[in-house]
PDB file of N, CA and C in Angstrom:
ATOM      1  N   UNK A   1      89.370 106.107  82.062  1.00  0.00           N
ATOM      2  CA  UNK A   1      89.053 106.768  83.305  1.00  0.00           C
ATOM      3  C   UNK A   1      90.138 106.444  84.321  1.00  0.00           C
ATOM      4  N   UNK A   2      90.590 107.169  84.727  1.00  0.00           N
ATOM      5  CA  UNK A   2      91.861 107.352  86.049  1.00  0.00           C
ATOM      6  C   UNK A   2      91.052 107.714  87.517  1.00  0.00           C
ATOM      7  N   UNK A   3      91.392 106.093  88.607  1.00  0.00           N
ATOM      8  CA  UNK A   3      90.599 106.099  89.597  1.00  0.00           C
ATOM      9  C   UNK A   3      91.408 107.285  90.189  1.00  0.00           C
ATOM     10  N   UNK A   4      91.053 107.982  91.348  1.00  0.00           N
ATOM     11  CA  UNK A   4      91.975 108.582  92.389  1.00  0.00           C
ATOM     12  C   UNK A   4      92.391 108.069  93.197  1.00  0.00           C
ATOM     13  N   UNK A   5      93.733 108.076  93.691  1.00  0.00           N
ATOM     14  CA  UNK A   5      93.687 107.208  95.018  1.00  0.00           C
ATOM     15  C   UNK A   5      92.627 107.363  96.359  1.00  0.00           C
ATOM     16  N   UNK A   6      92.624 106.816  97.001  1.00  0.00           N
ATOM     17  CA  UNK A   6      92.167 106.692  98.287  1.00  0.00           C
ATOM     18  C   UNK A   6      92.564 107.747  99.163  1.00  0.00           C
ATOM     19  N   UNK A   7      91.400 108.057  99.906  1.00  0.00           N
ATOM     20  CA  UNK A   7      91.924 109.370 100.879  1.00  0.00           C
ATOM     21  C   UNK A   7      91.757 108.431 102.220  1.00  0.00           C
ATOM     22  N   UNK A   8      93.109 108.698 103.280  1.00  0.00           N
ATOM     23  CA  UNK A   8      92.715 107.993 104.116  1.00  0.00           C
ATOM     24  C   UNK A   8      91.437 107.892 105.071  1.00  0.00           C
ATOM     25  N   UNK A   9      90.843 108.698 105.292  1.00  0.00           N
ATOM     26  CA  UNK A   9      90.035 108.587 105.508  1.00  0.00           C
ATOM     27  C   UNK A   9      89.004 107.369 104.794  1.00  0.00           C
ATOM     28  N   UNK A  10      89.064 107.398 103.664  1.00  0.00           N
ATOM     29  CA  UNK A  10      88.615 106.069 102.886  1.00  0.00           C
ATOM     30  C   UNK A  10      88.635 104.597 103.298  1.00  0.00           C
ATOM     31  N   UNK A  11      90.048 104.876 103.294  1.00  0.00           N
ATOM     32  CA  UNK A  11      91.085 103.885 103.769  1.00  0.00           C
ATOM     33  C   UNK A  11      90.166 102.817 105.174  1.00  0.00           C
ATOM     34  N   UNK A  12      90.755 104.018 105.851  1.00  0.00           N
ATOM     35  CA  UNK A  12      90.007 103.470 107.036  1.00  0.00           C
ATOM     36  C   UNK A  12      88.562 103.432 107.299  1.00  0.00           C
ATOM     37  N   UNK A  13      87.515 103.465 106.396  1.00  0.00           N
ATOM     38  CA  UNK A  13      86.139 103.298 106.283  1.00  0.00           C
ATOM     39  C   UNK A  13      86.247 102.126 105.471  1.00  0.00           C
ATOM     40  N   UNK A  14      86.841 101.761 104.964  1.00  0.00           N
ATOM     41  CA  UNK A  14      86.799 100.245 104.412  1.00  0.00           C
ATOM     42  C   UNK A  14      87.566  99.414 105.379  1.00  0.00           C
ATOM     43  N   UNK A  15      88.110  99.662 106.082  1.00  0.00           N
ATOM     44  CA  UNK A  15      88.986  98.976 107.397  1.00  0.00           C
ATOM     45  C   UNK A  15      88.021  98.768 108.146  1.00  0.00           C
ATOM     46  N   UNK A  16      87.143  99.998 108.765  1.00  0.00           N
ATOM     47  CA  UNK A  16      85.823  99.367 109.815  1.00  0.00           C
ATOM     48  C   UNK A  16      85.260  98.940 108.795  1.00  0.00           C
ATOM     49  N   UNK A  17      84.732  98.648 107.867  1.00  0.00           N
ATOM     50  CA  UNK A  17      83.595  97.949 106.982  1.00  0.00           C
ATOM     51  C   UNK A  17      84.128  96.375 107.244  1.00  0.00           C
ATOM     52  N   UNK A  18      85.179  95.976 106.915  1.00  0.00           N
ATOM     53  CA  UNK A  18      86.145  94.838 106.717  1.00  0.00           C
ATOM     54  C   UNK A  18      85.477  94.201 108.222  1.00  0.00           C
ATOM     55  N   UNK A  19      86.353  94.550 109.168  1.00  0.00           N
ATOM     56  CA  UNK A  19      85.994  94.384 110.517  1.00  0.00           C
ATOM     57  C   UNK A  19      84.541  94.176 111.026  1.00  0.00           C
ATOM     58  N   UNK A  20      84.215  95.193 110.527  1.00  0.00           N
ATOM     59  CA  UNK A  20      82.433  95.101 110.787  1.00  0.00           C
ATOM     60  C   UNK A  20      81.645  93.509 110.059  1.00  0.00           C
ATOM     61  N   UNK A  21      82.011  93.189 109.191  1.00  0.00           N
ATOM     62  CA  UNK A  21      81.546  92.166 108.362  1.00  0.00           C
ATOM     63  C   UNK A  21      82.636  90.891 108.836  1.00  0.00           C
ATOM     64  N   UNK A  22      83.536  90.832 109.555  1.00  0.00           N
ATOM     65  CA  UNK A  22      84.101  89.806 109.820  1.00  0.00           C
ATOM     66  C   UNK A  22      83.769  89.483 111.324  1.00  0.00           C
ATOM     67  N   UNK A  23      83.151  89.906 112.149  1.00  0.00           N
ATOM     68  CA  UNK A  23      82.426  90.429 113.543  1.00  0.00           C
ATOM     69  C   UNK A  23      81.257  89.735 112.972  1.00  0.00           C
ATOM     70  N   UNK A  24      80.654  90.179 112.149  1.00  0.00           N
ATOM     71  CA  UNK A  24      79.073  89.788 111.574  1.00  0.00           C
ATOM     72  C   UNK A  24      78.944  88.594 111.214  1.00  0.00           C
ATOM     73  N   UNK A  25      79.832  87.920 110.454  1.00  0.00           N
ATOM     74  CA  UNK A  25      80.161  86.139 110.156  1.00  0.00           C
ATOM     75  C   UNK A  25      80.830  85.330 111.144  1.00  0.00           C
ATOM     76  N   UNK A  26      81.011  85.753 112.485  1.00  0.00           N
ATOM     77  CA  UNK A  26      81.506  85.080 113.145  1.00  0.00           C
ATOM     78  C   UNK A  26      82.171  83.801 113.102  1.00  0.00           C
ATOM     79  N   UNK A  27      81.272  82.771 113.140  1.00  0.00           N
ATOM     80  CA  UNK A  27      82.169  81.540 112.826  1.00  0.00           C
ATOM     81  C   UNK A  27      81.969  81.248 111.501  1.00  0.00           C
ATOM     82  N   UNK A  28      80.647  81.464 110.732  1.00  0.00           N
ATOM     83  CA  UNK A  28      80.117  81.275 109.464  1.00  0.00           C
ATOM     84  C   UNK A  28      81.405  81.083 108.741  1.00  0.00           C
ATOM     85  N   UNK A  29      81.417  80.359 107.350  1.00  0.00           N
ATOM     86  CA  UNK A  29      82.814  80.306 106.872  1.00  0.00           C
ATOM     87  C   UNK A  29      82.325  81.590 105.929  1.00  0.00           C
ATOM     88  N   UNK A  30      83.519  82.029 105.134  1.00  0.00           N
ATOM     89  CA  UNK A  30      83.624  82.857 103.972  1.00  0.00           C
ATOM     90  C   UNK A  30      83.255  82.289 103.066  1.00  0.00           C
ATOM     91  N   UNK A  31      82.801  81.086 102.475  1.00  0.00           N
ATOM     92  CA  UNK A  31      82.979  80.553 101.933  1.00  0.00           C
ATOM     93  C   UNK A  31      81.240  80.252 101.470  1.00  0.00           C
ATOM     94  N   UNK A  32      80.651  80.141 102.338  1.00  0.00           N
ATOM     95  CA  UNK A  32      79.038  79.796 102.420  1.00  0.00           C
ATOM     96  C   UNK A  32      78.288  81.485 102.613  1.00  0.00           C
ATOM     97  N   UNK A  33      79.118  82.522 103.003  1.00  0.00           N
ATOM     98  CA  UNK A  33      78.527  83.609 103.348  1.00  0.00           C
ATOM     99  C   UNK A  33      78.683  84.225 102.130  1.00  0.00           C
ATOM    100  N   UNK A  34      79.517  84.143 101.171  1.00  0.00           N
ATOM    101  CA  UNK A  34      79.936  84.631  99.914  1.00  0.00           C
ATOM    102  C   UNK A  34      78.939  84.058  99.053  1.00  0.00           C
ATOM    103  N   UNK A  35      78.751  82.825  99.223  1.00  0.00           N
ATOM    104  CA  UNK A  35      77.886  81.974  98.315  1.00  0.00           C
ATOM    105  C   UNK A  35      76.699  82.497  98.698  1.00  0.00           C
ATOM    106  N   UNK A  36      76.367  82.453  99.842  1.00  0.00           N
ATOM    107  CA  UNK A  36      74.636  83.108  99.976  1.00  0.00           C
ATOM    108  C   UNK A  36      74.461  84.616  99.254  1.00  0.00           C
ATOM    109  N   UNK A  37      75.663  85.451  99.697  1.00  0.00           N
ATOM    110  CA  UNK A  37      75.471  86.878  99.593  1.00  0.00           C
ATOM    111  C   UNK A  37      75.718  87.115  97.760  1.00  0.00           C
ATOM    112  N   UNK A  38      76.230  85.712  96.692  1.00  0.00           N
ATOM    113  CA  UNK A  38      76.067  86.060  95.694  1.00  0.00           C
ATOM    114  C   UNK A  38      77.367  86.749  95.339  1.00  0.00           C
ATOM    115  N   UNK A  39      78.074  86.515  96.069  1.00  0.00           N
ATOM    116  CA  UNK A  39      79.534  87.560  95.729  1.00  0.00           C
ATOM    117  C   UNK A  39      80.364  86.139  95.723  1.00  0.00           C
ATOM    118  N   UNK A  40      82.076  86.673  94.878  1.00  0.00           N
ATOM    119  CA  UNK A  40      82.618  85.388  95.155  1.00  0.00           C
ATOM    120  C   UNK A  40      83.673  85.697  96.639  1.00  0.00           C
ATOM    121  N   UNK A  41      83.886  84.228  96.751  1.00  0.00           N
ATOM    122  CA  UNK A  41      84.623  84.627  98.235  1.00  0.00           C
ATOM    123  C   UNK A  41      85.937  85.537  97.940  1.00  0.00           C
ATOM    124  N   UNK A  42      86.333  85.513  96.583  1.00  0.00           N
ATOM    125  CA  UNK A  42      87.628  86.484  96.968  1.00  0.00           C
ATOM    126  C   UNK A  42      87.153  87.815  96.984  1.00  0.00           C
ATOM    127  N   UNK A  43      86.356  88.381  96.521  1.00  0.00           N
ATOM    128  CA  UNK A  43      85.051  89.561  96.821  1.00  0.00           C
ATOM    129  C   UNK A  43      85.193  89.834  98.379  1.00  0.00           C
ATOM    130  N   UNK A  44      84.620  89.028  98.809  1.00  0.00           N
ATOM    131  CA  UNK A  44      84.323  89.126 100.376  1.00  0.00           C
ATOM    132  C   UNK A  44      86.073  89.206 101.080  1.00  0.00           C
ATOM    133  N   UNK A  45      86.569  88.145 100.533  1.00  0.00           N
ATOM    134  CA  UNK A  45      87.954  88.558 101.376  1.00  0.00           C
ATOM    135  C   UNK A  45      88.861  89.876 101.192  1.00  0.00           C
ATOM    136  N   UNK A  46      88.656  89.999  99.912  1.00  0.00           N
ATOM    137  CA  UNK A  46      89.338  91.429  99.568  1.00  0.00           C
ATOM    138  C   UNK A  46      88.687  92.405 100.717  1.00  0.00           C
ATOM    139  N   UNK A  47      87.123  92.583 100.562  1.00  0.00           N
ATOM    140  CA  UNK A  47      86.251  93.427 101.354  1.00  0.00           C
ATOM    141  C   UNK A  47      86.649  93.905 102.920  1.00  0.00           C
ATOM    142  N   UNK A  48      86.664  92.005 103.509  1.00  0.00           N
ATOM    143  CA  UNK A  48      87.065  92.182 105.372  1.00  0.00           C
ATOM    144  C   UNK A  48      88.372  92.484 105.184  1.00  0.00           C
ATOM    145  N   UNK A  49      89.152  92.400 103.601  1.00  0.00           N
ATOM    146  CA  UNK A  49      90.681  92.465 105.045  1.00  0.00           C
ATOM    147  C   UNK A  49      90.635  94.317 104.796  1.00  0.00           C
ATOM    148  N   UNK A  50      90.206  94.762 103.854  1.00  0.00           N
ATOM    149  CA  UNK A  50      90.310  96.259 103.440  1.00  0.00           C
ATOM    150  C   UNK A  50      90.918  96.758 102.168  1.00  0.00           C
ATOM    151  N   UNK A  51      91.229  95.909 101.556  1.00  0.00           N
ATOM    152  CA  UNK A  51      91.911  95.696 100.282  1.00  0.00           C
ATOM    153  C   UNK A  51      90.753  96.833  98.822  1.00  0.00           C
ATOM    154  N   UNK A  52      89.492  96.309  99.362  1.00  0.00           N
ATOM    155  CA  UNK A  52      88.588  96.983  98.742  1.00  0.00           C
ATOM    156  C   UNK A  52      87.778  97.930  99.433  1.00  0.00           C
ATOM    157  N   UNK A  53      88.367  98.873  99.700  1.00  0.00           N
ATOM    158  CA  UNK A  53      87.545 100.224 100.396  1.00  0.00           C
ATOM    159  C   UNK A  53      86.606 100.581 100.204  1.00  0.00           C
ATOM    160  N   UNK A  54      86.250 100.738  98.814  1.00  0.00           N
ATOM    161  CA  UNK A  54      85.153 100.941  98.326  1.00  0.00           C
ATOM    162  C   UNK A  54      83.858 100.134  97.506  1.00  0.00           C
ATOM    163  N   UNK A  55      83.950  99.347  98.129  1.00  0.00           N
ATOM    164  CA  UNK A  55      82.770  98.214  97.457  1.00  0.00           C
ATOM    165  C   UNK A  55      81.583  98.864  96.682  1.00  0.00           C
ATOM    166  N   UNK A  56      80.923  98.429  95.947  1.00  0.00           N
ATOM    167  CA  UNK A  56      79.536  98.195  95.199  1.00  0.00           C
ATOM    168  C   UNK A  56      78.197  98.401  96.349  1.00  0.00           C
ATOM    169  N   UNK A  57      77.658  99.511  96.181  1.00  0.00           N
ATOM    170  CA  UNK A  57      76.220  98.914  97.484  1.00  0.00           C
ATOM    171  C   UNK A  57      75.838  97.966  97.290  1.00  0.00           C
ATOM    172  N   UNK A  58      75.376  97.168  96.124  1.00  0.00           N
ATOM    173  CA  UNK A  58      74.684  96.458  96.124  1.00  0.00           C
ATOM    174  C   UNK A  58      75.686  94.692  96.586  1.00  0.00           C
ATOM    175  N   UNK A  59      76.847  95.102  96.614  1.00  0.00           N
ATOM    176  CA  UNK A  59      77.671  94.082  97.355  1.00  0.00           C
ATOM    177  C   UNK A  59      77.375  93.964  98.735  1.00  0.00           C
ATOM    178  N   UNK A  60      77.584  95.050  99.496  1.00  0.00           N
ATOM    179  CA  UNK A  60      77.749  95.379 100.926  1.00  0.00           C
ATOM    180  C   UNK A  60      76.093  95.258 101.028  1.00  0.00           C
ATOM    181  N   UNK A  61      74.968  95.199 100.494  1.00  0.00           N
ATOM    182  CA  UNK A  61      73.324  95.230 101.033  1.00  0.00           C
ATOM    183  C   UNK A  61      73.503  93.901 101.112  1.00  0.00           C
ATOM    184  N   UNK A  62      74.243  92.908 100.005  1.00  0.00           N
ATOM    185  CA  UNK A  62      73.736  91.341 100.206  1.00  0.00           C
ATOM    186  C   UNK A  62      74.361  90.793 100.820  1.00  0.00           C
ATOM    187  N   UNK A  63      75.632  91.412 101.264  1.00  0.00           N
ATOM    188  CA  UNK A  63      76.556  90.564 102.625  1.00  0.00           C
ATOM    189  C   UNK A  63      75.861  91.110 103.939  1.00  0.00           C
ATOM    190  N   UNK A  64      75.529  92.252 103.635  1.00  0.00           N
ATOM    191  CA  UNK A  64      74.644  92.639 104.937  1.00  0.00           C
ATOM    192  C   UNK A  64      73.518  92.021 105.237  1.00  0.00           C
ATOM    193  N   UNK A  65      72.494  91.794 104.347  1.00  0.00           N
ATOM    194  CA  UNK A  65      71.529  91.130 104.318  1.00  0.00           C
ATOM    195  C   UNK A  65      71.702  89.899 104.673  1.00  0.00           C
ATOM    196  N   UNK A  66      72.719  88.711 104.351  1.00  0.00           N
ATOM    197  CA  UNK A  66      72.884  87.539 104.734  1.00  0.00           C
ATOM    198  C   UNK A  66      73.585  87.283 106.167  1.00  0.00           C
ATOM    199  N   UNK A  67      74.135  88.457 106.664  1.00  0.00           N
ATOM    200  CA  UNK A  67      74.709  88.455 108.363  1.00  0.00           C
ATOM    201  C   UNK A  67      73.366  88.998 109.068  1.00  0.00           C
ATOM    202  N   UNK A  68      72.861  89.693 108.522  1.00  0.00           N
ATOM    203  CA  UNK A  68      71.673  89.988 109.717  1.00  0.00           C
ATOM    204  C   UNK A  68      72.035  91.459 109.673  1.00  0.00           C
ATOM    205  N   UNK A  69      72.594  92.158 109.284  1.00  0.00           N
ATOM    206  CA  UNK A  69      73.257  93.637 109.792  1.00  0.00           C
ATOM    207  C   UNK A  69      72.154  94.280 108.742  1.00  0.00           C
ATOM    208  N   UNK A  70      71.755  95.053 109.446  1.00  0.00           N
ATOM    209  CA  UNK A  70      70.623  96.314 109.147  1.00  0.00           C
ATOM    210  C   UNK A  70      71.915  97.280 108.262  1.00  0.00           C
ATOM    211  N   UNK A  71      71.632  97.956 107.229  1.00  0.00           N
ATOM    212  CA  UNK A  71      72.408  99.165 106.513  1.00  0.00           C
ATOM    213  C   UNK A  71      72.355  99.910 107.467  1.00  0.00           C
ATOM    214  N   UNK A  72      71.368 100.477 108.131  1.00  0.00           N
ATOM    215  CA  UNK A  72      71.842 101.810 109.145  1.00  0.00           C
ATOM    216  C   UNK A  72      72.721 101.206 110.347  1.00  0.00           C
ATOM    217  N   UNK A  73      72.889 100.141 110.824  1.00  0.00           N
ATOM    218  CA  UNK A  73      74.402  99.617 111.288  1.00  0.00           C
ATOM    219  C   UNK A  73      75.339  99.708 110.539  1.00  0.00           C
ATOM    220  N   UNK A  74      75.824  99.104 109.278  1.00  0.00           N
ATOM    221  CA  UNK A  74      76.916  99.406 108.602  1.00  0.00           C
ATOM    222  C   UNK A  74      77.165 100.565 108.369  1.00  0.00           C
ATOM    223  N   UNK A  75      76.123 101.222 108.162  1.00  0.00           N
ATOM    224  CA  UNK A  75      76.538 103.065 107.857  1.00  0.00           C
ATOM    225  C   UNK A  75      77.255 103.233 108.995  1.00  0.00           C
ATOM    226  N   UNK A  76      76.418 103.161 110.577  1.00  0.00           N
ATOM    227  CA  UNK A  76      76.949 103.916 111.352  1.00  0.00           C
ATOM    228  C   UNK A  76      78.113 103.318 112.259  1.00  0.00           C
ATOM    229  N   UNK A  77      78.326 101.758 111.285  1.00  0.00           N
ATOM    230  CA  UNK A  77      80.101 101.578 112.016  1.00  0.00           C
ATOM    231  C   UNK A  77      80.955 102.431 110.612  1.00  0.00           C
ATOM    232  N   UNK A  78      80.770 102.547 109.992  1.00  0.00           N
ATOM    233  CA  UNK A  78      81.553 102.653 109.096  1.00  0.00           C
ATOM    234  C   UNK A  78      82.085 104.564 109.459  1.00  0.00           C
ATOM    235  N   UNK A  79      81.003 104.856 109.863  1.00  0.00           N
ATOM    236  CA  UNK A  79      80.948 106.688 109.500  1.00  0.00           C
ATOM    237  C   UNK A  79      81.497 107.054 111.073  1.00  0.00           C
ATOM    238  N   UNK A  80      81.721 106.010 111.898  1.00  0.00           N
ATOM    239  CA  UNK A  80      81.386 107.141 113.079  1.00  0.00           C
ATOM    240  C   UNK A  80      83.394 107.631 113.271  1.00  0.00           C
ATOM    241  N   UNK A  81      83.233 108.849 113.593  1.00  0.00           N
ATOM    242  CA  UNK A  81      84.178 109.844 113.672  1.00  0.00           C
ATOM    243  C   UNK A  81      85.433 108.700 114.874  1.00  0.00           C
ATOM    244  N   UNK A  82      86.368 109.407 114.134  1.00  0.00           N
ATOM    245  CA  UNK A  82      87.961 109.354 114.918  1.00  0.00           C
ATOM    246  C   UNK A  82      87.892 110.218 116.460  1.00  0.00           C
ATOM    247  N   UNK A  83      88.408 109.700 117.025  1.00  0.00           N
ATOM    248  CA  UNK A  83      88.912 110.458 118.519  1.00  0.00           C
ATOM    249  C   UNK A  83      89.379 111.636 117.910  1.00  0.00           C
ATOM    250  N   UNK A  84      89.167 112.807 118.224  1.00  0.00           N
ATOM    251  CA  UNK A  84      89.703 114.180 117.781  1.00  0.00           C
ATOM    252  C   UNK A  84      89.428 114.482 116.246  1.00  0.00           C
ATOM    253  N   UNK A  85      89.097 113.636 115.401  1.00  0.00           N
ATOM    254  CA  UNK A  85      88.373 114.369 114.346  1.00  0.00           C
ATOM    255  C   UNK A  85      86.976 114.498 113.603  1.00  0.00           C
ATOM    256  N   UNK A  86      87.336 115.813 112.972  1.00  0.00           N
ATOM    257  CA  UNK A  86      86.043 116.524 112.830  1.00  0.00           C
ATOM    258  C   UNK A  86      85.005 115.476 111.923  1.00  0.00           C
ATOM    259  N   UNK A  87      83.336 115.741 111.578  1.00  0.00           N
ATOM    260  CA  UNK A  87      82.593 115.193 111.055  1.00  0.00           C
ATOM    261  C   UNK A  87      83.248 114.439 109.883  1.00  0.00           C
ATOM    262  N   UNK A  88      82.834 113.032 109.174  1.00  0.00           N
ATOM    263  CA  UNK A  88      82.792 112.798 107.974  1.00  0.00           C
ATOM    264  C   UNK A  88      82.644 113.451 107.168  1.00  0.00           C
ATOM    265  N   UNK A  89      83.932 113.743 105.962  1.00  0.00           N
ATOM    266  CA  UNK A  89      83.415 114.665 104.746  1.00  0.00           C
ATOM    267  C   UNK A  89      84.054 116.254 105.151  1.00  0.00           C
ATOM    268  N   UNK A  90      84.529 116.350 106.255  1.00  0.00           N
ATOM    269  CA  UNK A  90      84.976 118.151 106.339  1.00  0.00           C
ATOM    270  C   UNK A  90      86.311 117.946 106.468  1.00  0.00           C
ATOM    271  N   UNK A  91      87.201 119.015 107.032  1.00  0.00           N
ATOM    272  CA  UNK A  91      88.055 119.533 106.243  1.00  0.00           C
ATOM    273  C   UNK A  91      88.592 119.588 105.294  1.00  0.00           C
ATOM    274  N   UNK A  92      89.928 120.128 105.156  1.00  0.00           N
ATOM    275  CA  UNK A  92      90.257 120.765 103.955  1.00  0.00           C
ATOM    276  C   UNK A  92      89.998 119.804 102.698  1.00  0.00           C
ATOM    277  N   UNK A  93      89.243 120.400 101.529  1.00  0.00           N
ATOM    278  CA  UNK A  93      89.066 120.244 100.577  1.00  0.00           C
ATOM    279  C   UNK A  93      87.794 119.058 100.785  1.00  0.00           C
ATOM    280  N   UNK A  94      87.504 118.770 101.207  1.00  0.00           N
ATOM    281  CA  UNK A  94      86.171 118.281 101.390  1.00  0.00           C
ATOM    282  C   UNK A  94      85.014 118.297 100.384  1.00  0.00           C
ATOM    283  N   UNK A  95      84.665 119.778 100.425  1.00  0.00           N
ATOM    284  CA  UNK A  95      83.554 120.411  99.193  1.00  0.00           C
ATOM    285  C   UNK A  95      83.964 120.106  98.179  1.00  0.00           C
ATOM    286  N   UNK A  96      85.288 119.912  97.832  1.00  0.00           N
ATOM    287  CA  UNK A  96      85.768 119.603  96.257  1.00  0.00           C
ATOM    288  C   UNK A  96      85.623 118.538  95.973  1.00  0.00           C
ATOM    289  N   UNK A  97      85.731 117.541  97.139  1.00  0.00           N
ATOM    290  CA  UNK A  97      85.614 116.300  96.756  1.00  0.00           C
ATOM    291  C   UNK A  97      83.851 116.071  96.677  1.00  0.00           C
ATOM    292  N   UNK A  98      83.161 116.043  97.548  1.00  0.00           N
ATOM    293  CA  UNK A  98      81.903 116.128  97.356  1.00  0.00           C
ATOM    294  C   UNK A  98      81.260 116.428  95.847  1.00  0.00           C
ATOM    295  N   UNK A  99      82.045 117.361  96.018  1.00  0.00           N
ATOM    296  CA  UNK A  99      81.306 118.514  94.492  1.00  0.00           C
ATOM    297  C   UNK A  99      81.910 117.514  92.981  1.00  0.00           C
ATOM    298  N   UNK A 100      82.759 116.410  92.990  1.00  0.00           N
ATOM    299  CA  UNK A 100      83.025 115.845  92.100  1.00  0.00           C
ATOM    300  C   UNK A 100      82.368 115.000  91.735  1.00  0.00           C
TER     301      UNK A 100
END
């Protein structure tokens, strides 16, 4: 199986995810938050710096779950729109990607 690359848009939804979860552990180390959340810390570090755009849900529910962050927070740092661009998921070629 041949991944696709990353559409930036991707890109940068794993960039706020990263951010969002390094905001959320504040002082907590990586180290004890990884261990609670069941992931290993290079998991989690790959995750905040953006390295891994696309994580596992069930990664991102138990790091969420162990910061306190509700999923409909992470959704809605992760999703919310660029200055000047359109909804998540539209333009060009959009439907194709969806539809895959």
């Amino acid at each position: 199986m041949v991944r696709l690359p990353l559409t930036p848009a991707e890109v940068e939804r794993g960039q706020r995810l990263g951010a969002l979860l390094r905001r959320g552990r504040g002082e907590r180390s990586m180290l004890e938050t990884a261990l609670d959340a069941g992931v290993s810390p290079e998991t989690l570090r790959k995750i905040e710096s953006g390295r891994v755009a696309t994580p596992a849900f069930p990664t991102i529910a138990a790091i969420a779950d162990v910061l306190g962050l509700s999923l409909d927070q992470v959704w809605a740092e992760i999703n919310r729109p660029r200055a000047g661009a359109g909804p998540v998921g539209s333009g060009p070629g959009a439907r194709d990607r969806l539809a895959s």
